[in-house]
Protein backbone atom coordinates (compact mmCIF):
# COMPACT_ATOMS: atom_id res chain seq x y z
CA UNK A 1 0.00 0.00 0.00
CA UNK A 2 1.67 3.63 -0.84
CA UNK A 3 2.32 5.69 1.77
CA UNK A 4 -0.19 8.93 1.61
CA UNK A 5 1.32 12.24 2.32
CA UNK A 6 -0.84 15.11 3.10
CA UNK A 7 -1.66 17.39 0.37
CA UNK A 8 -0.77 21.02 0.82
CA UNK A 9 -4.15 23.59 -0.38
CA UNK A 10 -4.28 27.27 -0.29
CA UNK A 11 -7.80 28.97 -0.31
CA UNK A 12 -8.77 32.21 -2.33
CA UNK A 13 -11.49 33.71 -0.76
CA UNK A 14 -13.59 32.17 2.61
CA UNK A 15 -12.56 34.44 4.97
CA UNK A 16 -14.07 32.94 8.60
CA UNK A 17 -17.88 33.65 8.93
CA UNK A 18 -18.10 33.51 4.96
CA UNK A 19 -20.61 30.16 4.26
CA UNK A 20 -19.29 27.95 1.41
CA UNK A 21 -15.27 28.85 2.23
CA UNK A 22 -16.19 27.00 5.75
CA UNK A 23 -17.91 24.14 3.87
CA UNK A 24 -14.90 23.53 1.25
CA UNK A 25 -12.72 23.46 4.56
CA UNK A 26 -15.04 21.31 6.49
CA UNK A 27 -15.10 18.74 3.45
CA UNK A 28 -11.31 18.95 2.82
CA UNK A 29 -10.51 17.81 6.38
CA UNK A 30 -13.00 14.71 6.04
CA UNK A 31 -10.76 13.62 3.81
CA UNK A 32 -7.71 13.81 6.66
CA UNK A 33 -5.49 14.50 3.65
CA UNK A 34 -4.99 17.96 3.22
CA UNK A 35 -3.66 20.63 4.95
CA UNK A 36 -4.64 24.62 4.86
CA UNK A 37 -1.19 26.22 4.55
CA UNK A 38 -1.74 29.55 2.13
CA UNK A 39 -4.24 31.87 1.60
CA UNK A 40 -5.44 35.04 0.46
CA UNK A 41 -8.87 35.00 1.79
CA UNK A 42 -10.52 38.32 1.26
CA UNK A 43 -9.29 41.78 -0.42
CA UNK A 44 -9.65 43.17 3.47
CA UNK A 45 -6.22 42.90 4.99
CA UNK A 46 -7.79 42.58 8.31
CA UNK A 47 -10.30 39.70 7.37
CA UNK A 48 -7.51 38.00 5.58
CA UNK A 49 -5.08 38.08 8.78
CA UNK A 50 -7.63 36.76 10.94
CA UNK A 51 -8.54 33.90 9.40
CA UNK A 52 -4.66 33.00 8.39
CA UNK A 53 -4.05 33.74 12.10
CA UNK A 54 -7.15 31.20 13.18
CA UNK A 55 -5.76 28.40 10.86
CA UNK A 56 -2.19 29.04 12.39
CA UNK A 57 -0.86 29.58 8.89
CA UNK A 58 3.14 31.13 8.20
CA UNK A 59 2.99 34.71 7.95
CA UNK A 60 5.13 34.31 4.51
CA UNK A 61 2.35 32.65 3.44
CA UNK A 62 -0.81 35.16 3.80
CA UNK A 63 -0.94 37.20 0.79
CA UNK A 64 -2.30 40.13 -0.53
CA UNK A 65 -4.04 39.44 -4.07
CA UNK A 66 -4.20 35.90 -5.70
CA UNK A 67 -1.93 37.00 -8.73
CA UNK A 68 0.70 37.41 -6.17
CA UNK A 69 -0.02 33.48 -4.32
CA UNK A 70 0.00 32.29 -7.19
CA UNK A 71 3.35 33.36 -8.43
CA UNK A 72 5.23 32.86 -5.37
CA UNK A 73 3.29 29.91 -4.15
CA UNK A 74 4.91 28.31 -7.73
CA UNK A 75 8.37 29.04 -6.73
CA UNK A 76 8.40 27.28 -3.32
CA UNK A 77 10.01 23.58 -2.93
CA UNK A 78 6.63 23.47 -0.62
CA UNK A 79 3.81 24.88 -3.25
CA UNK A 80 0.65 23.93 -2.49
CA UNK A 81 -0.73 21.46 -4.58
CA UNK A 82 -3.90 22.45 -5.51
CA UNK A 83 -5.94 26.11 -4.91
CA UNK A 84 -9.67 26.39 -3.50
CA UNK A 85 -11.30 29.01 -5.20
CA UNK A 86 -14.70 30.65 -3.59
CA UNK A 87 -14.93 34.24 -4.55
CA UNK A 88 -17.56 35.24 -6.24
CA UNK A 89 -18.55 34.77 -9.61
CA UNK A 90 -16.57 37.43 -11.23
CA UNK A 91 -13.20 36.28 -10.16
CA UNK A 92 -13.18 33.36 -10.95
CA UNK A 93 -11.69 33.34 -14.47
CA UNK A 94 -8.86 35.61 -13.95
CA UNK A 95 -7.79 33.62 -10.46
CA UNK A 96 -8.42 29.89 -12.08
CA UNK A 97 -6.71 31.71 -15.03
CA UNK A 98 -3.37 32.69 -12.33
CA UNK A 99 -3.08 29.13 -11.06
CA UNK A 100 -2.99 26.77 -13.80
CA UNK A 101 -0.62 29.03 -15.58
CA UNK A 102 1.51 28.68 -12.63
CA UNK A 103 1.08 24.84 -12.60
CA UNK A 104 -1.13 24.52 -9.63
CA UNK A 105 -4.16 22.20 -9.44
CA UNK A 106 -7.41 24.13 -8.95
CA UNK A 107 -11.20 23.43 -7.38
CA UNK A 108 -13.06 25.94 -8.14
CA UNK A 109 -16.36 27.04 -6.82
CA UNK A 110 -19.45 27.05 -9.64
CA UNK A 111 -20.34 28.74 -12.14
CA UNK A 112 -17.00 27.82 -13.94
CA UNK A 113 -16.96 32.36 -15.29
CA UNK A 114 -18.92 34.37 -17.06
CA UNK A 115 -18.38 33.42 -20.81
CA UNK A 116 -17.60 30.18 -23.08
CA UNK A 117 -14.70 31.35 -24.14
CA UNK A 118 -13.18 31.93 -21.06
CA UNK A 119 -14.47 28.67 -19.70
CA UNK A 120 -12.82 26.96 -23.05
CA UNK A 121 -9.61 28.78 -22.59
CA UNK A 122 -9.54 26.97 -18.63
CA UNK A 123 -10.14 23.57 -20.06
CA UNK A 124 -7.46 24.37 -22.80
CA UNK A 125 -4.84 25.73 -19.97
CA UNK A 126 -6.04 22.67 -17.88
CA UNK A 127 -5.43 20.02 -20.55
CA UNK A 128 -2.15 22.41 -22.06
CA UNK A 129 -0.78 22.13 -18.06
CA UNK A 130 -1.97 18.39 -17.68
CA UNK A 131 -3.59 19.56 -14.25
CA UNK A 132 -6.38 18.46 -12.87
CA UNK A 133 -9.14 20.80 -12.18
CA UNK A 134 -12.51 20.66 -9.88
CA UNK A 135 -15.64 22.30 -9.96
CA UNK A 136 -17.98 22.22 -7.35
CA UNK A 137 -21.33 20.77 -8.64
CA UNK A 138 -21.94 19.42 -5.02
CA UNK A 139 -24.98 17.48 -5.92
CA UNK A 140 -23.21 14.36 -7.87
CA UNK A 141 -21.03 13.84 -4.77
CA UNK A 142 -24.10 12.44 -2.80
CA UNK A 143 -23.98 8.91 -2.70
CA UNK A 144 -27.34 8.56 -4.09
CA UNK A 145 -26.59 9.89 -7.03
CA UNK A 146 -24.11 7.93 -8.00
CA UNK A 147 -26.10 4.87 -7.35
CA UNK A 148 -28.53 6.34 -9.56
CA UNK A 149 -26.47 6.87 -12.33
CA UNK A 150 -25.21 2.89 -11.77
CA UNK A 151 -28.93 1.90 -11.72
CA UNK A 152 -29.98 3.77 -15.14
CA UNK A 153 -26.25 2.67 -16.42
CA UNK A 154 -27.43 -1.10 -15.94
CA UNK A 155 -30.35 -0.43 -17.77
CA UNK A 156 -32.69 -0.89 -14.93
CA UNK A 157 -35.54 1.53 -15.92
CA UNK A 158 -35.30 1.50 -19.60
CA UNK A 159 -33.88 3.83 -21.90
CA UNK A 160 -34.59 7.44 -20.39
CA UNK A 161 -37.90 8.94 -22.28
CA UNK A 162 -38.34 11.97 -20.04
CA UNK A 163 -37.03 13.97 -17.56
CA UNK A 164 -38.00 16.51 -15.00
CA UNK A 165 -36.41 18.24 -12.60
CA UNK A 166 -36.48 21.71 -9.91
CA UNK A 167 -34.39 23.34 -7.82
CA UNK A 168 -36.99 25.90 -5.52
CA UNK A 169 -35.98 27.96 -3.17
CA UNK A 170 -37.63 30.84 -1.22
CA UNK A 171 -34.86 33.17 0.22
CA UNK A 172 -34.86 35.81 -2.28
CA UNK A 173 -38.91 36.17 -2.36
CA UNK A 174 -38.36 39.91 -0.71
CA UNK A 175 -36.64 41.18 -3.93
CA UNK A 176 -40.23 40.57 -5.67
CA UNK A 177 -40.94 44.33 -6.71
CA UNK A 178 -37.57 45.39 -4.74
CA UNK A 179 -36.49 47.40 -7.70
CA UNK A 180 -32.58 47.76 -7.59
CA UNK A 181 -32.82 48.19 -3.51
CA UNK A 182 -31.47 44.48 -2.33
CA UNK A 183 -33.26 43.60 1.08
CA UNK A 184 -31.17 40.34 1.48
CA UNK A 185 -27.69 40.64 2.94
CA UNK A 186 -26.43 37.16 1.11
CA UNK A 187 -28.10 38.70 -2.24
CA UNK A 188 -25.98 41.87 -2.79
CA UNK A 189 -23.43 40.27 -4.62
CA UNK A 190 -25.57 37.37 -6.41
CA UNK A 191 -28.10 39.92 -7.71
CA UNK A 192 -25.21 42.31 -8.93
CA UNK A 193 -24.80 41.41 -12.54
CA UNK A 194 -20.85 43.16 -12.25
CA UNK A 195 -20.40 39.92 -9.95
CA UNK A 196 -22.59 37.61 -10.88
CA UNK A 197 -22.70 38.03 -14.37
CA UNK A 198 -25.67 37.54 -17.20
CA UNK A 199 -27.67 35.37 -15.07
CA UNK A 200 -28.40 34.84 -10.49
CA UNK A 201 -31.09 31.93 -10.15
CA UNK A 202 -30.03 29.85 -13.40
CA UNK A 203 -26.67 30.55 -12.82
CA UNK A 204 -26.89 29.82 -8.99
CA UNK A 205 -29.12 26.82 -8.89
CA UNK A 206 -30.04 26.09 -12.68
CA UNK A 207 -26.44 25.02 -13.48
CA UNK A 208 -26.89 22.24 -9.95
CA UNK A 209 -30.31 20.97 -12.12
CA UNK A 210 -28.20 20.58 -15.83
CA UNK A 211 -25.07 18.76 -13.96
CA UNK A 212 -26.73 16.56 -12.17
CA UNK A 213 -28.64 15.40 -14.61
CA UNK A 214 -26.03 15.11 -17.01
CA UNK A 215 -24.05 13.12 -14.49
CA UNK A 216 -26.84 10.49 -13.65
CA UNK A 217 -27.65 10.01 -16.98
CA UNK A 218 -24.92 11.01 -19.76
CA UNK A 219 -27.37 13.47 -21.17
CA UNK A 220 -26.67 17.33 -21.89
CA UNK A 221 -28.84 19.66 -23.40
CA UNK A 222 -28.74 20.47 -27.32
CA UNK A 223 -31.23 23.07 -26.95
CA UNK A 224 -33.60 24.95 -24.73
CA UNK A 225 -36.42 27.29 -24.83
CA UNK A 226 -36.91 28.97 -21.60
CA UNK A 227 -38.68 31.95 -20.09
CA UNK A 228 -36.22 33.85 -17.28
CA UNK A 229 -38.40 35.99 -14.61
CA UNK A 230 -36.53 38.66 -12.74
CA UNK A 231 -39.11 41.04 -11.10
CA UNK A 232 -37.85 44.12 -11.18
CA UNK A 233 -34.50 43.42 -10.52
CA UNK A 234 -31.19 42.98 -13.00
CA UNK A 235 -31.31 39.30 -12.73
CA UNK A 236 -33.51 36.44 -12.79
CA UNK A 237 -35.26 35.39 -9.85
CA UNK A 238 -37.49 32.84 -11.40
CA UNK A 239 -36.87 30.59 -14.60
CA UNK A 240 -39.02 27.78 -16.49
CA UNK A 241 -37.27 25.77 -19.13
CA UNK A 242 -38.15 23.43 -21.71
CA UNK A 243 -34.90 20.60 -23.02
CA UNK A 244 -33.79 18.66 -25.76
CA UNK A 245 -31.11 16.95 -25.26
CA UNK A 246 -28.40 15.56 -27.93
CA UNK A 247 -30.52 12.05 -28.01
CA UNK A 248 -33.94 13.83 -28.99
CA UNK A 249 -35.29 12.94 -25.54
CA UNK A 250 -36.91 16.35 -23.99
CA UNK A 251 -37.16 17.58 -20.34
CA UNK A 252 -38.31 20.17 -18.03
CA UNK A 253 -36.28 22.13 -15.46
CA UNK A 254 -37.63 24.70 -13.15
CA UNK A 255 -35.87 27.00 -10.91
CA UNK A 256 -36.71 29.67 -8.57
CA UNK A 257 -35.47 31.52 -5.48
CA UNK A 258 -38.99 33.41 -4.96
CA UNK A 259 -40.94 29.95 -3.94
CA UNK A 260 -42.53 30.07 -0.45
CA UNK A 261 -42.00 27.52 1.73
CA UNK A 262 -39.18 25.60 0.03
CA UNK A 263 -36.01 25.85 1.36
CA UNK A 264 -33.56 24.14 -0.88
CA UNK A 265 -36.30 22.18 -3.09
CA UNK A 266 -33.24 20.23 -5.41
CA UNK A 267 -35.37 17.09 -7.46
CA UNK A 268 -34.56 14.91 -10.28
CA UNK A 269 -37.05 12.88 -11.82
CA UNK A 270 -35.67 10.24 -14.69
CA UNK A 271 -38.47 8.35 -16.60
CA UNK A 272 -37.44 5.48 -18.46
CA UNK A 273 -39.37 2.72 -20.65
CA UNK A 274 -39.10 0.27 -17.87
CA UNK A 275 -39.51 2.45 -14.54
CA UNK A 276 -38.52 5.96 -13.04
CA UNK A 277 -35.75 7.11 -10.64
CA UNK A 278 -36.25 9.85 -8.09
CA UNK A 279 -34.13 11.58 -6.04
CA UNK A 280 -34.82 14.61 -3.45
CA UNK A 281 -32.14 16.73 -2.02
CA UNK A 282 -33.78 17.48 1.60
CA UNK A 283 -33.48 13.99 1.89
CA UNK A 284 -30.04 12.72 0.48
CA UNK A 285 -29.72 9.33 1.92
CA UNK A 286 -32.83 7.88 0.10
CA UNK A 287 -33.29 7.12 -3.55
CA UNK A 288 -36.63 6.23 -5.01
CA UNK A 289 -37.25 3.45 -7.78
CA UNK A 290 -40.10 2.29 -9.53
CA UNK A 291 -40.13 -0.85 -12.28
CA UNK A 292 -43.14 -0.67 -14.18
CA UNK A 293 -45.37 -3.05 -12.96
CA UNK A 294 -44.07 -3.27 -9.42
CA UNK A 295 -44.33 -1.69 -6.34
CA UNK A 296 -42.21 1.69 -5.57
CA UNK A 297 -38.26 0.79 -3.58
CA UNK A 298 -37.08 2.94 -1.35
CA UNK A 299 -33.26 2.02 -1.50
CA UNK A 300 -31.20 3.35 2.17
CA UNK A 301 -27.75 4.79 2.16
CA UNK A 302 -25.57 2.44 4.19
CA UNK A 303 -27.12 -0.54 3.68
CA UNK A 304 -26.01 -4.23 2.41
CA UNK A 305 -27.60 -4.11 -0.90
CA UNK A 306 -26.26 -0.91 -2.13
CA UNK A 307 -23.24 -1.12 -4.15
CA UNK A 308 -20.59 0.39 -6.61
CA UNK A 309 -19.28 3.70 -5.63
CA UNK A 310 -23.00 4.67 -3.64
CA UNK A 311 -21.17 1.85 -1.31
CA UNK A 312 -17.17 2.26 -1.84
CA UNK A 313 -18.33 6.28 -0.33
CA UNK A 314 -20.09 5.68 2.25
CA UNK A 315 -18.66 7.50 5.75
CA UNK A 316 -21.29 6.55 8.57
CA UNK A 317 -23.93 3.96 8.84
CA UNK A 318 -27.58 4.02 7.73
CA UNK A 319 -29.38 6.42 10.04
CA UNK A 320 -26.89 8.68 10.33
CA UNK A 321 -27.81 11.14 7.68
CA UNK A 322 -24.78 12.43 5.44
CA UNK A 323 -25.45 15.85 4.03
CA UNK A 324 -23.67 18.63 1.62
CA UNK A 325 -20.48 18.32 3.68
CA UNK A 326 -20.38 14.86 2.97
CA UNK A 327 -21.05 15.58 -0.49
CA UNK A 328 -17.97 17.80 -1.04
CA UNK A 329 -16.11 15.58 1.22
CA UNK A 330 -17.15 12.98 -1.78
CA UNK A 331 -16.09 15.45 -4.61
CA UNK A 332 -12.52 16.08 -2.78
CA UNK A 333 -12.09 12.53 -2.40
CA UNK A 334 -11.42 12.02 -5.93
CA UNK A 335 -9.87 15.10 -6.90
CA UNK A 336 -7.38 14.38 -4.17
CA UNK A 337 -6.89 11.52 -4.66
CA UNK A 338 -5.68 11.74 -8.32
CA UNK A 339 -3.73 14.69 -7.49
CA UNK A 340 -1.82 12.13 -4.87
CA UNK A 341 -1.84 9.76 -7.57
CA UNK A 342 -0.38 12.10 -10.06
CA UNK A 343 2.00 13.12 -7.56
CA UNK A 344 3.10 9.61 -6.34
CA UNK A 345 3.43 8.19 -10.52
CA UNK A 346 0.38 6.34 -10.47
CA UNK A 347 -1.90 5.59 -13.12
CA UNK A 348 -5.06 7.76 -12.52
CA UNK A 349 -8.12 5.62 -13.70
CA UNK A 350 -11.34 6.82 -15.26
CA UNK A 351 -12.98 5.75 -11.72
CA UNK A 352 -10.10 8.22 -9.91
CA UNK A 353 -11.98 11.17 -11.71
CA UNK A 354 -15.86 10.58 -10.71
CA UNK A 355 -15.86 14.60 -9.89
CA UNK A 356 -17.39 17.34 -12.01
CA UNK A 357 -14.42 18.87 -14.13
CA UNK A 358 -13.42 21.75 -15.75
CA UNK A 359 -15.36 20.28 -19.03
CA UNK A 360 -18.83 20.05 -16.59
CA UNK A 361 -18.01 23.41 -15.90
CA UNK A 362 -17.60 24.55 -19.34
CA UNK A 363 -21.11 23.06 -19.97
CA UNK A 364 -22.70 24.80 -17.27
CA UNK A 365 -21.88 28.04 -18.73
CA UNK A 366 -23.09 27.40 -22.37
CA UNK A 367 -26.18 26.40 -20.69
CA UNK A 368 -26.35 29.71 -18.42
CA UNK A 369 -25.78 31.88 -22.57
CA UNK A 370 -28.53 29.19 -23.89
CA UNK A 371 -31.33 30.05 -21.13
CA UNK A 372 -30.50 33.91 -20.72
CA UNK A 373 -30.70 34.11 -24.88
CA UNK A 374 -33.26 32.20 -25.39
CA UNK A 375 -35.14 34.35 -22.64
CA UNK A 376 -34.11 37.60 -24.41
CA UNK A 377 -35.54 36.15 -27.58
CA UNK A 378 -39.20 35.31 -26.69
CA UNK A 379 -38.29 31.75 -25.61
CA UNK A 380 -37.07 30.90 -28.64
CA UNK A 381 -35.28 27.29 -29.14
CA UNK A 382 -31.91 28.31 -28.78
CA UNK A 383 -28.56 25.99 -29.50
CA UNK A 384 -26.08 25.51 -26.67
């Protein structure tokens, strides 16, 4: 058995009290293989000092912008071997951008940017660098998931004729009518098309809906028709869109942040010939299958009969619910993993990279063009 070393990770952005920084932390030590030992966590000098002093990090090793980690993080015998990205949407580009060109490993937080061609040009530098890269599409790291994509892979429902799928959530519902005035502290930025770019709820939570699918089934979209709702505001609040994927098969996604009474509403529904899949969010450890003809399973997390990776990921036993941390926990896994692998002159199997990649991210953001022109062109079919 080879001897594991701890993997050194610096952060960009995450500053203490920010929400997702804290969860990419929280899932990287899970893994008890990496180790926090650079940052530059927020453009405030203070911020960033306090939460490199809380992590006991090297003073040499707190910096002041990302362009500067990155260069001098590259020279050290010690460089970290991958960067966590978790800035807003803006940044991500230009930072992602910083590291691979300096031949560091990156996870980045979604979506991938703001354009195709700058997502293209990270999967070129990615592929140019041979470097692995990770974006955070949290939802295929549940270990239902993955044994739904096993169950559709063995054919058990069919071949897929429909599918339908939402992501509703209610904690924007006070920008209905808000105008430009934001009444939501964790909205200003999301809502601010300088930082969020052409799209908030599809680019938010609409991007979770297309990944997910794509990685239970294999299918992407070819086309959509969709109607964006935004309220008043800049951005979309609200969004209702019709698929067709590359196989002819068609779909319906729904998204919203303006939905009372659902909290973080994530479902996928796959229809097949032979059955249906279903799979809720707010309750991870549960998948639900139906054979035509037969009554509904419930399969369990945890338990004997599950198998493949649903099983080979599994951290506590049935009844012990695993949640979004776990889910990260599950995308770091294999991202870290390769990265030891890589680092260690191992062969990195097609198994060693079940995590959404730079190419899911590129995906995501053709997607995010497709719905917002589609939108702009009275829901016109629209290409991705």
């Amino acid at each position: 058995m080879r001897e594991r070393r701890k993997l050194r990770y610096g952060m960009v952005g995450g500053s203490l009290g920010a929400f997702i920084g804290a969860v990419h932390r929280h899932a990287i030590a899970l893994e008890e293989a990496g180790e926090l030992v650079a940052g530059c966590f927020s453009s405030d000098m203070n911020k960033n000092r306090k939460t490199a002093d809380f992590y006991e990090l090297d003073e040499e090793r707190v910096y002041a912008d990302y362009k500067e980690m990155a260069r001098k993080e590259a020279l050290r015998e010690d460089k970290i071997d991958f960067v966590c990205i978790t800035t807003p949407n803006a940044t991500h580009y230009e930072i992602a951008k910083a590291f691979l060109e300096a031949g560091i490993h990156v996870a980045c937080e979604k979506p991938l940017c703001f354009t195709t061609e700058q997502a293209e040009e990270l999967e070129r530098l990615t592929k140019e660098k041979d470097l692995f890269f990770a974006v955070t599409y949290t939802y295929t790291g549940y270990n239902m998931v993955k044994l739904a994509k096993e169950l559709i892979e063995k054919g058990e429902i069919g071949s897929v004729v429909n599918i339908n799928a939402e992501y509703l959530q209610d904690w924007l519902i006070d920008e209905i009518g808000a105008g430009n005035q934001t009444t939501t502290k964790m909205s200003v930025w999301r809502t601010d098309p300088e930082k969020s770019g052409i799209s908030n709820c599809v680019g938010d939570i609409g991007t979770h809906i297309e990944d997910t699918v794509g990685y239970i089934t294999g299918m992407h979209p070819k086309q959509v028709a969709a109607v964006l709702d935004n309220y008043g505001m800049d951005l979309d609040l609200n969004a209702n869109i019709l698929v067709e994927y590359e196989n002819g098969v068609h779909g319906v996604y729904s998204c919203s942040q303006v939905c009372a009474g659902h909290s973080n509403g994530l479902v996928i529904r796959i229809f097949g010939s032979e059955g249906a899949i279903e799979w809720v969010q707010e309750e991870p450890d549960y998948l639900r299958v139906t054979k035509k003809g037969e009554p509904v399973q419930i399969y369990h997390r945890g338990t004997g009969y599950i198998s493949g990776r649903a099983a080979q990921l599994n951290h506590i036993p049935s009844g012990h619910p695993e949640g979004l941390t776990y889910a990260f926990a599950n995308i770091y896994h294999a991202f870290m993993n390769a990265i030891l692998k890589r680092a260690n002159g191992e062969e990195v199997s097609a198994v060693d990279l079940d995590f959404p990649g730079v190419h899911d991210g590129v995906m995501g953001v053709r997607f995010i063009e497709a719905v917002v022109k589609s939108s702009q062109n009275g829901a016109a079919w629209t290409n991705l």
